[in-house]
Each structure stands twice: as C-alpha cells, then as structure tokens.
PDB file of N, CA and C in Angstrom:
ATOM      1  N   UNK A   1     -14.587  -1.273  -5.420  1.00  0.00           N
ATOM      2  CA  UNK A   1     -13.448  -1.003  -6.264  1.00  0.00           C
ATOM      3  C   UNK A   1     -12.494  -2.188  -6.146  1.00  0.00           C
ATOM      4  N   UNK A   2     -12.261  -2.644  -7.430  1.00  0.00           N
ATOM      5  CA  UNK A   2     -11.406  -4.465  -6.914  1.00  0.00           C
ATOM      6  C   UNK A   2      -9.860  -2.928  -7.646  1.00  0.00           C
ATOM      7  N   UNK A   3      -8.701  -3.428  -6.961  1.00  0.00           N
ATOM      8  CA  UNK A   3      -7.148  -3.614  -6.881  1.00  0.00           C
ATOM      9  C   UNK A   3      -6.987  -3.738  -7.931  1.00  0.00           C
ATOM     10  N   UNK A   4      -6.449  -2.507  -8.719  1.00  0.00           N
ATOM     11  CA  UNK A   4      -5.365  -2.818 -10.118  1.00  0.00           C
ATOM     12  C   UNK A   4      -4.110  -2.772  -9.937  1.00  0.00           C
ATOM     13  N   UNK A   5      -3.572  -3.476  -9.229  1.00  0.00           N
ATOM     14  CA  UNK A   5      -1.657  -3.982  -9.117  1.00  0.00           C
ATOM     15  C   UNK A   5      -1.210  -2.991 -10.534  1.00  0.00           C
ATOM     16  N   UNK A   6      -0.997  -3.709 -11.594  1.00  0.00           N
ATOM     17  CA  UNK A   6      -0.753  -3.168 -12.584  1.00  0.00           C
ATOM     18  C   UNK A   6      -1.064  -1.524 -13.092  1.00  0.00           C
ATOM     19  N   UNK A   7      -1.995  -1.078 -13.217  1.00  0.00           N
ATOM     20  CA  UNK A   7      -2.434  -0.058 -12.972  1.00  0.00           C
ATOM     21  C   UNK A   7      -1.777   1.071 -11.934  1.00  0.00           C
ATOM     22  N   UNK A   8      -1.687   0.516 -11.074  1.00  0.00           N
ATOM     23  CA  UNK A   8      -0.911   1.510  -9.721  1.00  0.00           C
ATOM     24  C   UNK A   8       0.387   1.426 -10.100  1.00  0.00           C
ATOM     25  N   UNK A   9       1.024   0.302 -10.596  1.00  0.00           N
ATOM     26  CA  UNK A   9       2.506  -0.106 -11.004  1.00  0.00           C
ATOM     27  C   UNK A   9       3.514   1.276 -12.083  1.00  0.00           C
ATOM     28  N   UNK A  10       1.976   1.196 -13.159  1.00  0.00           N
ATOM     29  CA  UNK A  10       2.409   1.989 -14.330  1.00  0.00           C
ATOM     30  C   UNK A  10       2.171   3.840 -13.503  1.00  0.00           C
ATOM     31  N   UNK A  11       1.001   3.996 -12.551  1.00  0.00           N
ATOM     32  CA  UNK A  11       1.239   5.224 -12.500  1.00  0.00           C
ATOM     33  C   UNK A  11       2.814   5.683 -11.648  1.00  0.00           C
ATOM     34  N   UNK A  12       3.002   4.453 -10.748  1.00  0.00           N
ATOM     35  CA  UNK A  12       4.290   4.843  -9.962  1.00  0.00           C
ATOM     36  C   UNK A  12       4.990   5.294 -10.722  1.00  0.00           C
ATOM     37  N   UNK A  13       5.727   4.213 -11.867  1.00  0.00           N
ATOM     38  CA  UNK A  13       6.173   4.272 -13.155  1.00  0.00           C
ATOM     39  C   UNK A  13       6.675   5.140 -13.498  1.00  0.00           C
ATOM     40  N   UNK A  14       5.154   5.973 -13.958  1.00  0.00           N
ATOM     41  CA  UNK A  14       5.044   7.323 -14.795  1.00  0.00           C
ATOM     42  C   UNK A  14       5.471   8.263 -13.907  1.00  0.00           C
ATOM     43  N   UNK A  15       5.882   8.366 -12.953  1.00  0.00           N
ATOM     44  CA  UNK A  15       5.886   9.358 -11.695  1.00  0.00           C
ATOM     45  C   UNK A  15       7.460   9.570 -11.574  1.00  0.00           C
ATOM     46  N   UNK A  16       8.003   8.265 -11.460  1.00  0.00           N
ATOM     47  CA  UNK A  16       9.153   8.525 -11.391  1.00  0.00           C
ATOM     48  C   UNK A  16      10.317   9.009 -12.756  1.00  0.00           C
ATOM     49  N   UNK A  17       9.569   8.388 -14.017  1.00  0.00           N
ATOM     50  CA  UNK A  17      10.232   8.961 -15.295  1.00  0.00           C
ATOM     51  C   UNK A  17       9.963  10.060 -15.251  1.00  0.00           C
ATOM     52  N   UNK A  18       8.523  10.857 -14.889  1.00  0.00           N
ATOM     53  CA  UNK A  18       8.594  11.899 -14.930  1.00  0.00           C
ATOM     54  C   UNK A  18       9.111  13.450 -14.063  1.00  0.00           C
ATOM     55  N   UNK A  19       9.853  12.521 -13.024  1.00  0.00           N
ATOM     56  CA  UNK A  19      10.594  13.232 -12.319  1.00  0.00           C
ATOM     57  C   UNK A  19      12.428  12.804 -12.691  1.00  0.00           C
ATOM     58  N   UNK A  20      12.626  11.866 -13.344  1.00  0.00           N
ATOM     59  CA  UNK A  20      13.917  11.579 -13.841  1.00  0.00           C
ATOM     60  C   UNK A  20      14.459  10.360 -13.132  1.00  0.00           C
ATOM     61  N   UNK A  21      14.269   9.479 -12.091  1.00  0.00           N
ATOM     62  CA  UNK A  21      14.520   8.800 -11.312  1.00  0.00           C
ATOM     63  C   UNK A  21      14.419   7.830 -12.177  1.00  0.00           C
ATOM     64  N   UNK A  22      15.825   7.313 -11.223  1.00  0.00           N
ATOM     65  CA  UNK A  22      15.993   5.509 -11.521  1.00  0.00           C
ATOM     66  C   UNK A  22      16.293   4.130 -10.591  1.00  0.00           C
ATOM     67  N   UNK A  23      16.638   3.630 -10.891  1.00  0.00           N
ATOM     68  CA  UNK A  23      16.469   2.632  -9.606  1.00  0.00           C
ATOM     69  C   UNK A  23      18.121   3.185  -8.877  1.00  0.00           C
ATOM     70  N   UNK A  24      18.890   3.338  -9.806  1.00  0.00           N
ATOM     71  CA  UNK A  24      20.525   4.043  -9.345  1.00  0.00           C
ATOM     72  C   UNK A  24      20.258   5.365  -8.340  1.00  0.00           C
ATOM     73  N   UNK A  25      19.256   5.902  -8.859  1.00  0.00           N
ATOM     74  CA  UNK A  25      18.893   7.071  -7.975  1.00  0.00           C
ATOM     75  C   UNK A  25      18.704   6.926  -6.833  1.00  0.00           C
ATOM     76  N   UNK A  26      17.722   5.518  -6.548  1.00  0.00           N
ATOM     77  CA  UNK A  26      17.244   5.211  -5.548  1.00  0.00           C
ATOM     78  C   UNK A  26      18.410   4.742  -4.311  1.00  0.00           C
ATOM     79  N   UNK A  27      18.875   3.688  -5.072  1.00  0.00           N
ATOM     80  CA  UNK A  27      20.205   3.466  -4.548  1.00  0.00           C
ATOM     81  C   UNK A  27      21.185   4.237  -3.971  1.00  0.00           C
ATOM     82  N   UNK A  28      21.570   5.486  -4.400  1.00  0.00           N
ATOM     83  CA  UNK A  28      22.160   6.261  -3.811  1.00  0.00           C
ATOM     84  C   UNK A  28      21.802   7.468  -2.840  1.00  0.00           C
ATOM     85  N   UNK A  29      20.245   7.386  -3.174  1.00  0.00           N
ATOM     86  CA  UNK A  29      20.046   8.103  -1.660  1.00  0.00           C
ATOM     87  C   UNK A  29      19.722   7.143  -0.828  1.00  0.00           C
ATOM     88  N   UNK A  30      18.969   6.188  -0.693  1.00  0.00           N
ATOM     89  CA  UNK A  30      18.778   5.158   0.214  1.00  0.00           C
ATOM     90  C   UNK A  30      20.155   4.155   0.843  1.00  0.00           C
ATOM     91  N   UNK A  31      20.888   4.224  -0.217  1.00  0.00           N
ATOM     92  CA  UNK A  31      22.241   3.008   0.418  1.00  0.00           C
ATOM     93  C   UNK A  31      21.404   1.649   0.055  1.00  0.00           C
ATOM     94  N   UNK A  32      22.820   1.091   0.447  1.00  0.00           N
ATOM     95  CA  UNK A  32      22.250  -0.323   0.108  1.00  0.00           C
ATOM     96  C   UNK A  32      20.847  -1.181   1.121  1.00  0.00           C
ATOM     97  N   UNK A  33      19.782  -1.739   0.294  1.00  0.00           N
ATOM     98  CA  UNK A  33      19.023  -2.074   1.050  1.00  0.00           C
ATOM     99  C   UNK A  33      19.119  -3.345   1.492  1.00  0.00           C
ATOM    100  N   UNK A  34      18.763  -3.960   2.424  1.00  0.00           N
ATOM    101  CA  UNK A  34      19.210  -5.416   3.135  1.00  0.00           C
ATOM    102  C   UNK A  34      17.664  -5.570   3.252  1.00  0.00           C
ATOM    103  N   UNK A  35      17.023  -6.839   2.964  1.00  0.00           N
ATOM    104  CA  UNK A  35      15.615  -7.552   2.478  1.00  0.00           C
ATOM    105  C   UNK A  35      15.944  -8.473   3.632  1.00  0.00           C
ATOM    106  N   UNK A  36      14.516  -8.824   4.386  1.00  0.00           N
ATOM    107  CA  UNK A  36      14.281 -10.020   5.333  1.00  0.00           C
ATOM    108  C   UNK A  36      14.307 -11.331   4.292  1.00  0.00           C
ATOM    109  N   UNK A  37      14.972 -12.015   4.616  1.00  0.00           N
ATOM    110  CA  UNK A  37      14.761 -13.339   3.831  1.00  0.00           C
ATOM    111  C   UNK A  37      13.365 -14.644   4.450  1.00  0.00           C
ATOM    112  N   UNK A  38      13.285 -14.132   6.104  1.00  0.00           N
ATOM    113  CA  UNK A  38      12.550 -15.364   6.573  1.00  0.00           C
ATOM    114  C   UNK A  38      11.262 -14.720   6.745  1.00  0.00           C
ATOM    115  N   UNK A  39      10.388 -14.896   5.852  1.00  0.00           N
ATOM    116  CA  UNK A  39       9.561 -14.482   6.125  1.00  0.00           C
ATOM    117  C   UNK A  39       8.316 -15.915   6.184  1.00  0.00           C
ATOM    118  N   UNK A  40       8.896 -16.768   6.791  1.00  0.00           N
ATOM    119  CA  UNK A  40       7.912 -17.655   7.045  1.00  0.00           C
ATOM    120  C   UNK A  40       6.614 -17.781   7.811  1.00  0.00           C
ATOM    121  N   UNK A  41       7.507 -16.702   8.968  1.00  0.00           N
ATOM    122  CA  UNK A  41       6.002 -16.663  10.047  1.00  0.00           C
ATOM    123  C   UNK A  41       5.260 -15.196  10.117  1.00  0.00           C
ATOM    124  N   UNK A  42       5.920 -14.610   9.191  1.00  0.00           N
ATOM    125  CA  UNK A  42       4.977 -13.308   8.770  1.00  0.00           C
ATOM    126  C   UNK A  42       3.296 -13.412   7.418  1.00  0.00           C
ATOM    127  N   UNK A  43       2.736 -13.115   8.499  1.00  0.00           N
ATOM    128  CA  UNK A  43       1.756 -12.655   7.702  1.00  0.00           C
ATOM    129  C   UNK A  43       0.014 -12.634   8.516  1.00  0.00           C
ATOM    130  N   UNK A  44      -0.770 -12.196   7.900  1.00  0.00           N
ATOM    131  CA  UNK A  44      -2.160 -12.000   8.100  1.00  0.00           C
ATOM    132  C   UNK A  44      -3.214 -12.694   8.960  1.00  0.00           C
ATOM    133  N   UNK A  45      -2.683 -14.126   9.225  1.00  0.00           N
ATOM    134  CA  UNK A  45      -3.379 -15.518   9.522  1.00  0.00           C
ATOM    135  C   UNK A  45      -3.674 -14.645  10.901  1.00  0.00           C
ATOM    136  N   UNK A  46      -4.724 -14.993  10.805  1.00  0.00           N
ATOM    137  CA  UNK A  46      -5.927 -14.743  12.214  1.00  0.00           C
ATOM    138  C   UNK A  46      -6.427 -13.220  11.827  1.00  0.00           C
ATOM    139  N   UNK A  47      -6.264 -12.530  12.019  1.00  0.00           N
ATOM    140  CA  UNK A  47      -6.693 -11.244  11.667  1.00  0.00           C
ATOM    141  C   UNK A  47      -7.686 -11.351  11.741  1.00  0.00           C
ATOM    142  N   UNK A  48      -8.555 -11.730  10.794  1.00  0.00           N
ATOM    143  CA  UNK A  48     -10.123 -12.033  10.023  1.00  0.00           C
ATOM    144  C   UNK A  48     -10.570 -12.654  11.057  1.00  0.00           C
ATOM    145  N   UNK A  49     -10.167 -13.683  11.744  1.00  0.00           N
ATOM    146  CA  UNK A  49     -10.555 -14.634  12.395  1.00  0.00           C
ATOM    147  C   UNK A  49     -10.912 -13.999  13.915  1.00  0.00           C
ATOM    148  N   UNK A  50      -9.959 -13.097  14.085  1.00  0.00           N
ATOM    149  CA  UNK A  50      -9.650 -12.638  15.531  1.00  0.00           C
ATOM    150  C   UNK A  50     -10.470 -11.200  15.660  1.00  0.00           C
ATOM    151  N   UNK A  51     -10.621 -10.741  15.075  1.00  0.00           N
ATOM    152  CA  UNK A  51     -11.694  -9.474  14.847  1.00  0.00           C
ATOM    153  C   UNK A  51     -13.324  -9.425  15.611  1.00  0.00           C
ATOM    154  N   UNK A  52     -13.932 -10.755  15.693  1.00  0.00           N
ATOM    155  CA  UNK A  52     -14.940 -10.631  16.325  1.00  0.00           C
ATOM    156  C   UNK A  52     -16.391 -10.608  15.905  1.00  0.00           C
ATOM    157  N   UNK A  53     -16.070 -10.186  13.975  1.00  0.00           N
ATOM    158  CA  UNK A  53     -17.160 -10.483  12.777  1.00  0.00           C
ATOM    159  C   UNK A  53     -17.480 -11.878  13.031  1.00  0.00           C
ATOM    160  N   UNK A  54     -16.385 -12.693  12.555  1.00  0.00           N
ATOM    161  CA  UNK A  54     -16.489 -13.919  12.130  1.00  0.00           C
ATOM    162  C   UNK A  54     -16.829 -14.204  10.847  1.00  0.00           C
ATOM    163  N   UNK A  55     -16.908 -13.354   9.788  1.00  0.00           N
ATOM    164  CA  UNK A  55     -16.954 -13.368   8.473  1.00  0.00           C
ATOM    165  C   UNK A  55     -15.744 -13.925   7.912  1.00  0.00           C
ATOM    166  N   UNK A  56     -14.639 -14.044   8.903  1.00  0.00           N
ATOM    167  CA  UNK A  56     -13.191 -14.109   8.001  1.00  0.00           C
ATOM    168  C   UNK A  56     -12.804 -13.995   6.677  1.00  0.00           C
ATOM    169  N   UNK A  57     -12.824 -12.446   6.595  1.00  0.00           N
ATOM    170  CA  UNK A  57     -12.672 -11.307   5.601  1.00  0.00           C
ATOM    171  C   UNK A  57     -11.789 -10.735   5.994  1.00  0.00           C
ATOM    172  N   UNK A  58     -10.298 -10.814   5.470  1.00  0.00           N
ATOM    173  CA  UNK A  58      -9.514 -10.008   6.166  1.00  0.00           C
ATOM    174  C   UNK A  58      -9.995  -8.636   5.438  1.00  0.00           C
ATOM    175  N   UNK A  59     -10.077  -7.858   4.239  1.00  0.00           N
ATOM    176  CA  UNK A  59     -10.188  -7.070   3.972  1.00  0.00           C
ATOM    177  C   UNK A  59     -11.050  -6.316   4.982  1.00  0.00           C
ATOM    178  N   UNK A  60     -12.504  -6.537   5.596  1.00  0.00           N
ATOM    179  CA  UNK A  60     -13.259  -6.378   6.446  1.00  0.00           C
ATOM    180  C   UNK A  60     -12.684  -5.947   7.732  1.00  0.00           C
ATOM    181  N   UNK A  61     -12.019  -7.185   8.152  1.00  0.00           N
ATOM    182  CA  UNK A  61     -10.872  -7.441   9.367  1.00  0.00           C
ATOM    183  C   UNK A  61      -9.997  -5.704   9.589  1.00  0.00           C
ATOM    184  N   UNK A  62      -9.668  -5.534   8.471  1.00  0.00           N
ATOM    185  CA  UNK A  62      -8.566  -4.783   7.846  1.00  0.00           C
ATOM    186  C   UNK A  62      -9.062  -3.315   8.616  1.00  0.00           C
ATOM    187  N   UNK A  63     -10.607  -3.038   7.820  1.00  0.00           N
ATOM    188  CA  UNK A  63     -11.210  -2.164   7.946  1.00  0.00           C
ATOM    189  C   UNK A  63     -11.399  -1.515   9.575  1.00  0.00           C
ATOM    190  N   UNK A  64     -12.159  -2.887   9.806  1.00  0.00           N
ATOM    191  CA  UNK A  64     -12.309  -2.512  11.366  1.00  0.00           C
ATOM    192  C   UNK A  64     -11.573  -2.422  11.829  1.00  0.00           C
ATOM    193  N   UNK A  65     -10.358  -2.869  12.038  1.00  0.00           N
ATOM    194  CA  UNK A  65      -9.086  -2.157  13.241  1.00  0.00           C
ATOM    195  C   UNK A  65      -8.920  -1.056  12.607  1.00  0.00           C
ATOM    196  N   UNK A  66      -8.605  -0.478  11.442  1.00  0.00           N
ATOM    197  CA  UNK A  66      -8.376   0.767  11.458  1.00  0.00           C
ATOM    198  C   UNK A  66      -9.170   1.777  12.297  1.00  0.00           C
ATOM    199  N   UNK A  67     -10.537   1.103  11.697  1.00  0.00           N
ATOM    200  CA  UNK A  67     -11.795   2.215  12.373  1.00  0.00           C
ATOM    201  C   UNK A  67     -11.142   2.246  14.008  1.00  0.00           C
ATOM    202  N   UNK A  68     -11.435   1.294  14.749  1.00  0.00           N
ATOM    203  CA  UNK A  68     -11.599   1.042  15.919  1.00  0.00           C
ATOM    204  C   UNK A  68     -10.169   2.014  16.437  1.00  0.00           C
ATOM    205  N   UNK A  69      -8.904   2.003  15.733  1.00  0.00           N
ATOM    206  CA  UNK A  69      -7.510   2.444  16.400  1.00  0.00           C
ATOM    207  C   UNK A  69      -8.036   3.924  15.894  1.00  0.00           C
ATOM    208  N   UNK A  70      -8.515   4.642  15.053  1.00  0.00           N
ATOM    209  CA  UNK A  70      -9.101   5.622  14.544  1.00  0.00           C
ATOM    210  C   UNK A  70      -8.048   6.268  13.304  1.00  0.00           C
ATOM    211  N   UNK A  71      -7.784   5.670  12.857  1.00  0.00           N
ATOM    212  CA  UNK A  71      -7.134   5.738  11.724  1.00  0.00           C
ATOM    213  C   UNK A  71      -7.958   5.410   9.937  1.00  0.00           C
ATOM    214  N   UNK A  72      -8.827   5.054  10.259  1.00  0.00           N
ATOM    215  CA  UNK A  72      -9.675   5.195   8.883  1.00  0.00           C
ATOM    216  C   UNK A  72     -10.135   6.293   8.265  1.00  0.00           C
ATOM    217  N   UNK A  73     -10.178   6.437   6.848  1.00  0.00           N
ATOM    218  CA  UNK A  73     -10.320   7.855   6.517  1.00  0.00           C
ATOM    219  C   UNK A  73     -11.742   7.233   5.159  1.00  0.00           C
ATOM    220  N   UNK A  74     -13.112   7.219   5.474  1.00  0.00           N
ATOM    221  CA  UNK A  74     -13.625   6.917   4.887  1.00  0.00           C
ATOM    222  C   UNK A  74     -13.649   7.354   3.423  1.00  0.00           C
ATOM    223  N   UNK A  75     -13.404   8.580   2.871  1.00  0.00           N
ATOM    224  CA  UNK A  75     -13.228   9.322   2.112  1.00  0.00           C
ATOM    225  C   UNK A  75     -11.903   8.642   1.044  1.00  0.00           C
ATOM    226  N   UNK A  76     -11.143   7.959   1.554  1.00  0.00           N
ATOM    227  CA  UNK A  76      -9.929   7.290   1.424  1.00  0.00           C
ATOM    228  C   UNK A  76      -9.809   6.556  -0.196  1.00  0.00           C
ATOM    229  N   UNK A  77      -9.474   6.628  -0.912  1.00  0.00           N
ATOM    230  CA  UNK A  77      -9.162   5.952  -2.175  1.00  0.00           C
ATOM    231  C   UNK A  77      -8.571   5.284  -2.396  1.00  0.00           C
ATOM    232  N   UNK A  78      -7.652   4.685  -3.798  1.00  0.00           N
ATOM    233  CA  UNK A  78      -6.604   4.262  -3.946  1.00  0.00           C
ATOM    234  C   UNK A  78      -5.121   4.916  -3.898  1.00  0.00           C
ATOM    235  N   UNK A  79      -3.771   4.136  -3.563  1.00  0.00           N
ATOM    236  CA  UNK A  79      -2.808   4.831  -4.057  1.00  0.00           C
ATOM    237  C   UNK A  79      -2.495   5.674  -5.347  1.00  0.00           C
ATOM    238  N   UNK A  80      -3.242   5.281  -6.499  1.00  0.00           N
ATOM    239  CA  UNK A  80      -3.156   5.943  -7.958  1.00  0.00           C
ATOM    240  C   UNK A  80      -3.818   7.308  -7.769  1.00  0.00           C
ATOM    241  N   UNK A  81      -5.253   6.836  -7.222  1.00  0.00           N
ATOM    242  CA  UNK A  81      -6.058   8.466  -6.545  1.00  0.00           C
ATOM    243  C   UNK A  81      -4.984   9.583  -6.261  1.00  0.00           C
ATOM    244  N   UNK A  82      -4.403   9.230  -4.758  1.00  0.00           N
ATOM    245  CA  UNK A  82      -3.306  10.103  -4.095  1.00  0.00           C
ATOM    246  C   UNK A  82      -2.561  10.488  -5.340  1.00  0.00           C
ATOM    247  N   UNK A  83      -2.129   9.709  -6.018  1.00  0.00           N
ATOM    248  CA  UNK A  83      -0.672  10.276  -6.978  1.00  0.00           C
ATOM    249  C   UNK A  83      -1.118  11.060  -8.216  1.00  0.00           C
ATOM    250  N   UNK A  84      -2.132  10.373  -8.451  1.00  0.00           N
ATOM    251  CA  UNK A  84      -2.635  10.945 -10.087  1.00  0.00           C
ATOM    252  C   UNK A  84      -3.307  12.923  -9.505  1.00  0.00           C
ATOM    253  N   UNK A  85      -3.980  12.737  -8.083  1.00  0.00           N
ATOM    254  CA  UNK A  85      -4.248  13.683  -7.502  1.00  0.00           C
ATOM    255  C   UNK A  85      -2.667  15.222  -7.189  1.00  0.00           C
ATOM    256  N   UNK A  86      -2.244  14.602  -6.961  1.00  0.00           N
ATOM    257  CA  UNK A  86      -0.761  15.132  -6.162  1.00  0.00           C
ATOM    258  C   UNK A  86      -0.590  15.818  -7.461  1.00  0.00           C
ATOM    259  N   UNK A  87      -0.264  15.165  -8.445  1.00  0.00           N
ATOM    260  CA  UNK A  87       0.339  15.699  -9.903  1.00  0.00           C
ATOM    261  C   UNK A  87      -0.274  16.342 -10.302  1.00  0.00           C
ATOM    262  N   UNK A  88      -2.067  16.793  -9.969  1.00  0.00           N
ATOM    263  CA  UNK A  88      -2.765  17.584 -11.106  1.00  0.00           C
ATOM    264  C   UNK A  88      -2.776  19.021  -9.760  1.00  0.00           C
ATOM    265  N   UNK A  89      -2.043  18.736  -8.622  1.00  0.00           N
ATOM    266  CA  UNK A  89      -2.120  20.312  -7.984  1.00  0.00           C
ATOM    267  C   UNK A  89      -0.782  20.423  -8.635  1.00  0.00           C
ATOM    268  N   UNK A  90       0.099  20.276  -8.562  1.00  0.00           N
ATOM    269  CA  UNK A  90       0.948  21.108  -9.413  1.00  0.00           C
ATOM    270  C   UNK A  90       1.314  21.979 -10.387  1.00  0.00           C
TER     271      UNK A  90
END
C-alpha cells in the first residue's frame, strides 16, 4: 500500500467539516500553540542503519522496532482506514 498524503488530508478534512470545526475551534481549546523552530538535528538518520537488517529501509527499520518493543499490530492499516472506519460505526 504506497501513502496517499492527500487522500488522508481530504478525509481529515471531511471529518472535521463534518463535525463543524475550524482551525478557531482548534485554537481555543488547545491555546496558543508554540512550534520547535530547530529542528536541525531531529530526524530518522541511522534508524535503518542501526537495526541490524542492513537493508537501510527505514520503513522496514520502522517495522521492526515496533515488532521487537511489541507494539505492532499486524492487522494495522492506514490512518483514513481508522477514520473512514470510526464514522461508519456511528
């Protein structure tokens, strides 16, 4: 299954018009949000590498620590799955 960004974007989207929400909404229950600006030394580098495959695949990478911490849910889908799911028990 390749990642539809877009796709997941529009169901969020649809989720929140269809509950009435706006970004003002958001704002006022959350308060103001304060964003990291340095995010220079954040990110992924080694992962893939450090895993023990040697495929350096983070996606792979990704997989196996979950498994290994036991947090993988093979059964597991996309975020759109969960939401488009959530809305049709209602």
């Amino acid at each position: 299954m390749s990642p539809q960004p877009d796709e997941a974007l529009e169901v969020l989207r649809g989720v929140w018009s269809a509950q009435g929400q706006t970004s003002a909404d958001l704002d006022a229950a959350l308060g103001p949000q304060k964003s990291c600006k340095n995010m220079a030394n954040v990110g992924f580098d080694g992962l893939a590498d450090g895993d023990g495959d040697g495929d350096g695949d983070l996606r792979t990478a990704w997989r196996a620590r979950l498994q290994r911490e036991g947090k993988l849910n093979p059964q597991g889908g996309s975020i759109a799955d969960l939401v488009l799911r959530s809305a049709e028990v209602r």
